[in-house]
C-alpha atoms as a PDB file:
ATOM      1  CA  UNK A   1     -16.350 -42.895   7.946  1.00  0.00           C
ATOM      2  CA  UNK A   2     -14.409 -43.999  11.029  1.00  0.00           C
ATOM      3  CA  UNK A   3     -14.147 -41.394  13.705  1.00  0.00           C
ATOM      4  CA  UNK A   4     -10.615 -40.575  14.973  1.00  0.00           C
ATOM      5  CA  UNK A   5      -9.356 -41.476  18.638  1.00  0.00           C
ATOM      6  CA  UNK A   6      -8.085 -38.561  19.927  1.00  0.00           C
ATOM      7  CA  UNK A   7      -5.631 -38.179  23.078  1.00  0.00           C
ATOM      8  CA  UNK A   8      -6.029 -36.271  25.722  1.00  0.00           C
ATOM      9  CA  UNK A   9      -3.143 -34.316  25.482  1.00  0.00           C
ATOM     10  CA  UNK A  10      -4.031 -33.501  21.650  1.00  0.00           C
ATOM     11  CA  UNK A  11      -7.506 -32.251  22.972  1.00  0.00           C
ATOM     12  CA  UNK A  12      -5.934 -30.224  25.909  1.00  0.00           C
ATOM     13  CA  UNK A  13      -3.339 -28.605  23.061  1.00  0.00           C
ATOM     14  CA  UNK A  14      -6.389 -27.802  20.831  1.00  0.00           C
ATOM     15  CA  UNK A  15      -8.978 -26.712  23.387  1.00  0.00           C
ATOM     16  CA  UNK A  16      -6.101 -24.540  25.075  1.00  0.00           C
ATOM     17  CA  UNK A  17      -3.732 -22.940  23.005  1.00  0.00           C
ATOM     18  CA  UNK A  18      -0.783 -25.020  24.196  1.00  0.00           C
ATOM     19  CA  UNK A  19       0.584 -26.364  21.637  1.00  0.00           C
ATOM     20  CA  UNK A  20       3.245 -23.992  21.426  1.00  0.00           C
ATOM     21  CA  UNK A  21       4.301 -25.572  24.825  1.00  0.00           C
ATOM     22  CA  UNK A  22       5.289 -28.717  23.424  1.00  0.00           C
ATOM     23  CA  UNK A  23       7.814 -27.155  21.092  1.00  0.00           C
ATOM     24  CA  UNK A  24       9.582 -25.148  22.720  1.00  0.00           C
ATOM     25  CA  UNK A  25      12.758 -26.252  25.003  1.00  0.00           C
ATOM     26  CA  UNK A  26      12.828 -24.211  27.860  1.00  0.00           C
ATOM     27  CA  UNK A  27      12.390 -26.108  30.940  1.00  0.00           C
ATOM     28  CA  UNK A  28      10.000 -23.412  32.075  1.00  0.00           C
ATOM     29  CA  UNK A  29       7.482 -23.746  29.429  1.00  0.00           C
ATOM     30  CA  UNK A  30       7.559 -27.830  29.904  1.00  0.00           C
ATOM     31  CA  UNK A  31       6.667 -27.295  33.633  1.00  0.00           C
ATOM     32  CA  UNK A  32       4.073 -25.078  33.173  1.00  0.00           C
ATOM     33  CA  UNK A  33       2.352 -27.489  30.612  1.00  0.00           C
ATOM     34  CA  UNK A  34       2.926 -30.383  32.991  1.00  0.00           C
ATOM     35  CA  UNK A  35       1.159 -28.435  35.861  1.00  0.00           C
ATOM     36  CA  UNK A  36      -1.995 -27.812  33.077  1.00  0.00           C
ATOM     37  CA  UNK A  37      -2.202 -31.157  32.115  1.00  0.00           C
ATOM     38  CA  UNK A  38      -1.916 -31.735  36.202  1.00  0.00           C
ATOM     39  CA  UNK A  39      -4.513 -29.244  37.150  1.00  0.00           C
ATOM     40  CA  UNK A  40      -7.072 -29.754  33.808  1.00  0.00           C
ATOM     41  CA  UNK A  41      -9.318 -33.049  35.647  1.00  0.00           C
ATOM     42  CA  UNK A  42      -9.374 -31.152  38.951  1.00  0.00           C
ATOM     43  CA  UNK A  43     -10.930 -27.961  37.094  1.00  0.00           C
ATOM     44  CA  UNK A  44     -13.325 -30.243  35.074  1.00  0.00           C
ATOM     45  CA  UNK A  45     -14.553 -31.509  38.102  1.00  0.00           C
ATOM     46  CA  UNK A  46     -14.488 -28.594  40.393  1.00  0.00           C
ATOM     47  CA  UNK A  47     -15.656 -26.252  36.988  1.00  0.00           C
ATOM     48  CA  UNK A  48     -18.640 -27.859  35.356  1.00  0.00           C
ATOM     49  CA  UNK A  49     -22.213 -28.658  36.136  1.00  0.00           C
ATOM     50  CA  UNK A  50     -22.474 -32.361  36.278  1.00  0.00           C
ATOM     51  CA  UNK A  51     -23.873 -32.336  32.947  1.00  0.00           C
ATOM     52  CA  UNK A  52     -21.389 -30.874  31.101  1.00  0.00           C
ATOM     53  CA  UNK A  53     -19.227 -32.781  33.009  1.00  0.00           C
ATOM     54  CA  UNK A  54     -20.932 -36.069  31.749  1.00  0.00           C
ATOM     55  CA  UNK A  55     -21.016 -34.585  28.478  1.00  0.00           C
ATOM     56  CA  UNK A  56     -16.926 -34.213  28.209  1.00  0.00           C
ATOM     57  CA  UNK A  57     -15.818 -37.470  29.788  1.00  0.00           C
ATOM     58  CA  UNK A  58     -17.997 -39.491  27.876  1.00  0.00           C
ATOM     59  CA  UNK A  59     -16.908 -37.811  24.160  1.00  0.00           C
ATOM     60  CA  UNK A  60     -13.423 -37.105  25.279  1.00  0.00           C
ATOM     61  CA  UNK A  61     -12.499 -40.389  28.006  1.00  0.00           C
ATOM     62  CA  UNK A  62     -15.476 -42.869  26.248  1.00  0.00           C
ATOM     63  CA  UNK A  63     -15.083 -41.840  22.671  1.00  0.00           C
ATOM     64  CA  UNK A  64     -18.587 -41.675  21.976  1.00  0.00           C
ATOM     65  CA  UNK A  65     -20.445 -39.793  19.029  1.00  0.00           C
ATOM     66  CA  UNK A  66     -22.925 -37.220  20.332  1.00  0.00           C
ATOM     67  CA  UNK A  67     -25.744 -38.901  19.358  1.00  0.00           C
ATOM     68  CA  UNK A  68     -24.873 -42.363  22.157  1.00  0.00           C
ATOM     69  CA  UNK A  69     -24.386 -39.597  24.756  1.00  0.00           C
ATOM     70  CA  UNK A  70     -27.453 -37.571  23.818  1.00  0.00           C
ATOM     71  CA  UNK A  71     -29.496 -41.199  24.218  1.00  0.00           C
ATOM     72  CA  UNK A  72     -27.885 -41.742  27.371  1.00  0.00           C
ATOM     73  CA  UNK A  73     -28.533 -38.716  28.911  1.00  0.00           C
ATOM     74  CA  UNK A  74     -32.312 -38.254  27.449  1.00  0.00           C
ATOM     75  CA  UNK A  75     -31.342 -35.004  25.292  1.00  0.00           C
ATOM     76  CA  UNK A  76     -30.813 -34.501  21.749  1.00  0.00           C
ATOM     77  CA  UNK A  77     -27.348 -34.547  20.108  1.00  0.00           C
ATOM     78  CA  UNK A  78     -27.281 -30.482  19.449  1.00  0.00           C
ATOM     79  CA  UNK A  79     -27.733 -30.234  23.223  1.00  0.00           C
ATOM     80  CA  UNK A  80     -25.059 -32.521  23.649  1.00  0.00           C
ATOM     81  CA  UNK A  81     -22.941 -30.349  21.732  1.00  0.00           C
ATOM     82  CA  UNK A  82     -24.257 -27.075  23.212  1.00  0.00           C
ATOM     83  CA  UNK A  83     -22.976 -28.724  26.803  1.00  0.00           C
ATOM     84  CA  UNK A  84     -19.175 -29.782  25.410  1.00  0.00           C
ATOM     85  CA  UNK A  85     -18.774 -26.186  23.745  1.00  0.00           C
ATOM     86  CA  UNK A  86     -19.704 -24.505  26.682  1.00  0.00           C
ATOM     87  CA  UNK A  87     -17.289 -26.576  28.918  1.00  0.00           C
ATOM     88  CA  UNK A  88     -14.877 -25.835  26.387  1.00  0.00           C
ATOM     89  CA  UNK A  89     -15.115 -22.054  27.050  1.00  0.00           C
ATOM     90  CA  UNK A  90     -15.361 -22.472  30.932  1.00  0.00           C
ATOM     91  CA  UNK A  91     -12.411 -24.639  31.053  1.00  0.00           C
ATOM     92  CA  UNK A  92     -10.131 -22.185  28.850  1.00  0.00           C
ATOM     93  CA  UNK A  93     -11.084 -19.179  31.617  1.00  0.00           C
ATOM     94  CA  UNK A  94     -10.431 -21.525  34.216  1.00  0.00           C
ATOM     95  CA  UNK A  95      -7.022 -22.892  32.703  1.00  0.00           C
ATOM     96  CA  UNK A  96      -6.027 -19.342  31.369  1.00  0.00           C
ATOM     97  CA  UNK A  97      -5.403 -18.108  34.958  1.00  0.00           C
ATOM     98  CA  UNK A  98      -2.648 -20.700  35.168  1.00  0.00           C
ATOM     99  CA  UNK A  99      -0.877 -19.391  32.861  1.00  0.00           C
END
């Protein structure tokens, strides 16, 4: 099964909740998810250990399976994961205070 390419904007609207940005009209709402999408690679870098900043560029940017990463990087593949979920959730307190 071929894995799906996903964009970075689809990943910020399912990692953050701001989906609902993208529908709605108001000018407002636009900027304010124009100034996430501004602010998200300064917070990954400023945020994360390098690790789990290795972790998310190479699955999100890259488009690598956990498993090249986890070769890469000398861990295993749940470890992988275990780094990109927790980046998740440090990203989404980070991000929420922008809001």
């Amino acid at each position: 099964m071929k894995r799906k390419q996903l964009r970075w904007d689809a990943v910020t609207e399912n990692l953050f909740g701001i989906q609902q940005y993208r529908y709605e009209n108001s000018a407002q709402q636009d900027a304010k998810y124009r100034r996430a999408l501004k602010l998200l690679p300064k917070a990954m870098e400023e945020v994360l250990t390098g690790r789990q900043y290795d972790c998310m560029y190479a699955y999100y940017f890259e488009h690598k399976t956990q498993a090249q990463i986890g070769r890469e990087l000398g861990i295993g593949a749940p470890t992988v994961n275990k780094h990109i979920q927790k980046a998740k959730a440090r990203l989404y307190r980070v991000m929420r205070y922008s809001f």
